[in-house]
C-alpha atoms as a PDB file:
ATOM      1  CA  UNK A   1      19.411  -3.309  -7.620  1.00  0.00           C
ATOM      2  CA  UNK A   2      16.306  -2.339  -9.019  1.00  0.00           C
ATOM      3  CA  UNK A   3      15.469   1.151 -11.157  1.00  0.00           C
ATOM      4  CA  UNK A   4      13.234   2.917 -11.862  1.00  0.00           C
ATOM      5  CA  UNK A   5      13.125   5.758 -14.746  1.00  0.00           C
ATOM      6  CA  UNK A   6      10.999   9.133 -14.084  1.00  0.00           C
ATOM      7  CA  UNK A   7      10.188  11.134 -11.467  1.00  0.00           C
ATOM      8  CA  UNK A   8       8.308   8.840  -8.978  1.00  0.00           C
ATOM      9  CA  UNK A   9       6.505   9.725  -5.528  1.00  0.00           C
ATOM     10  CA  UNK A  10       6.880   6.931  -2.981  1.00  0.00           C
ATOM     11  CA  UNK A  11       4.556   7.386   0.457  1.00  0.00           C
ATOM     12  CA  UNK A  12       6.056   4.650   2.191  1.00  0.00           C
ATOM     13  CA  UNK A  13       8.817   2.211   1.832  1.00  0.00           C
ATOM     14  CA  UNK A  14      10.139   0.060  -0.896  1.00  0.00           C
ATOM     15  CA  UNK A  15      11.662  -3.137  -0.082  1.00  0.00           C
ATOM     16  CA  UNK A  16      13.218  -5.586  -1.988  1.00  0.00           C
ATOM     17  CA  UNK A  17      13.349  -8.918  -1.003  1.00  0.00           C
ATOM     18  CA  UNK A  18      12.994 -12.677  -2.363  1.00  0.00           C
ATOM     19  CA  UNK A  19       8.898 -12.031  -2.703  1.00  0.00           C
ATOM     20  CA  UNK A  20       9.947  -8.423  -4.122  1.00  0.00           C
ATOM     21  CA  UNK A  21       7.150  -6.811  -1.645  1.00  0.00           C
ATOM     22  CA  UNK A  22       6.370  -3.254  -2.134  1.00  0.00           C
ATOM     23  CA  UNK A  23       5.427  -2.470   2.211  1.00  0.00           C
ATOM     24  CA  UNK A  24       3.136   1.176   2.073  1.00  0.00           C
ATOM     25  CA  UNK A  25       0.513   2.753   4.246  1.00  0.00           C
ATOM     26  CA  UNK A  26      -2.823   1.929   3.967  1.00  0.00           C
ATOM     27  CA  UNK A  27      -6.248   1.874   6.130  1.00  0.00           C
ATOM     28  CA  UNK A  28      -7.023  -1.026   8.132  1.00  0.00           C
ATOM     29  CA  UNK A  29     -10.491  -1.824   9.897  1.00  0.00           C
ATOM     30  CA  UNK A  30     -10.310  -3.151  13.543  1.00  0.00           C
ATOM     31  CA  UNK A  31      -6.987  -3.762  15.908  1.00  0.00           C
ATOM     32  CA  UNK A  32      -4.048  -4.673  13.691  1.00  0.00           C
ATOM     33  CA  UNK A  33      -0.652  -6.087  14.894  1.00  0.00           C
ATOM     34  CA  UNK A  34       2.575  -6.881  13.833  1.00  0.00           C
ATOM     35  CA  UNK A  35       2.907 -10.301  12.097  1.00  0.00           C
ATOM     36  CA  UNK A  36      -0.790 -10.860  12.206  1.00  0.00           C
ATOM     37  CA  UNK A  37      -2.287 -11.878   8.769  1.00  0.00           C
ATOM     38  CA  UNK A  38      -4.594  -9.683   6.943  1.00  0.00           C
ATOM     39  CA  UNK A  39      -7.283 -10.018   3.837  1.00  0.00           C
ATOM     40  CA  UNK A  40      -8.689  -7.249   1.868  1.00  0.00           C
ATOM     41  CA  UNK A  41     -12.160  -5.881   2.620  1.00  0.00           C
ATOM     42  CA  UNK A  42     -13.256  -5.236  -0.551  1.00  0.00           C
ATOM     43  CA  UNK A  43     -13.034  -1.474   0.033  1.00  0.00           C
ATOM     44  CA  UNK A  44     -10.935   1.143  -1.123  1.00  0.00           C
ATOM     45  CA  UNK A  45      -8.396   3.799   0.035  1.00  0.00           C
ATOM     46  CA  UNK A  46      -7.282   6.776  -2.087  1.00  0.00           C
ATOM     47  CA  UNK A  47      -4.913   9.726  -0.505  1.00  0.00           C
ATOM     48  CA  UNK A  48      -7.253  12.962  -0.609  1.00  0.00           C
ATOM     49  CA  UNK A  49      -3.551  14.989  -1.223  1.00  0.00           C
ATOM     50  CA  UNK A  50      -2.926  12.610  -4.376  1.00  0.00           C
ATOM     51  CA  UNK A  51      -2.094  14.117  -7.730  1.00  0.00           C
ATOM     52  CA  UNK A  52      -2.905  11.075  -9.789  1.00  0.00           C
ATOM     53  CA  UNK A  53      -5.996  10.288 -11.674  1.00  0.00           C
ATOM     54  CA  UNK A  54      -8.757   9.106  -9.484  1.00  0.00           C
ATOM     55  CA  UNK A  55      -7.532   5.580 -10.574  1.00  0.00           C
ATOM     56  CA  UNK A  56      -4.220   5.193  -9.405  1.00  0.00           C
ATOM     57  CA  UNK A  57      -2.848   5.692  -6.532  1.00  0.00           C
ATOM     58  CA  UNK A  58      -5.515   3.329  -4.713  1.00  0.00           C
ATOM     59  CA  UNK A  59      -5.126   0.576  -1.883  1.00  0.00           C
ATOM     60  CA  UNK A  60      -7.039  -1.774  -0.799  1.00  0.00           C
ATOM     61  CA  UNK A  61      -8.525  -1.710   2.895  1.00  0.00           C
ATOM     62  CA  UNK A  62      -7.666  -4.544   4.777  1.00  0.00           C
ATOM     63  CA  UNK A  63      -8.589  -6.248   8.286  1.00  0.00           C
ATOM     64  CA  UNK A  64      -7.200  -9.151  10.537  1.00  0.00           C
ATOM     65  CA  UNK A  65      -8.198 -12.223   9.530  1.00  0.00           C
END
């Protein structure tokens, strides 16, 4: 089981696993499908509606590889 103290906001799901993944929504460039791999673009994402400071809360963009 895993905690975590505070008030948190998740967009997206937590999953917990052998590689302890964190799976959330980000923006992707070109087709993506499941099970295909992926690599960062070098770009980032932010959520307009976040509350956080303009650095946090940010995801990379990714694209099939």
């Amino acid at each position: 089981m895993t905690t975590l103290p505070n008030n948190l906001i998740v967009k997206g799901s937590i999953t917990e696993n052998a590689s302890k993944t964190i799976t959330h929504y980000t923006k992707y460039e070109g087709e993506i499908k499941p099970g295909c791999f992926i690599e960062s673009t070098g770009k980032i994402y932010r959520d307009e509606e976040s509350i956080l400071s303009p650095y946090e809360d940010c995801i990379s963009i990714v694209k099939i590889v």
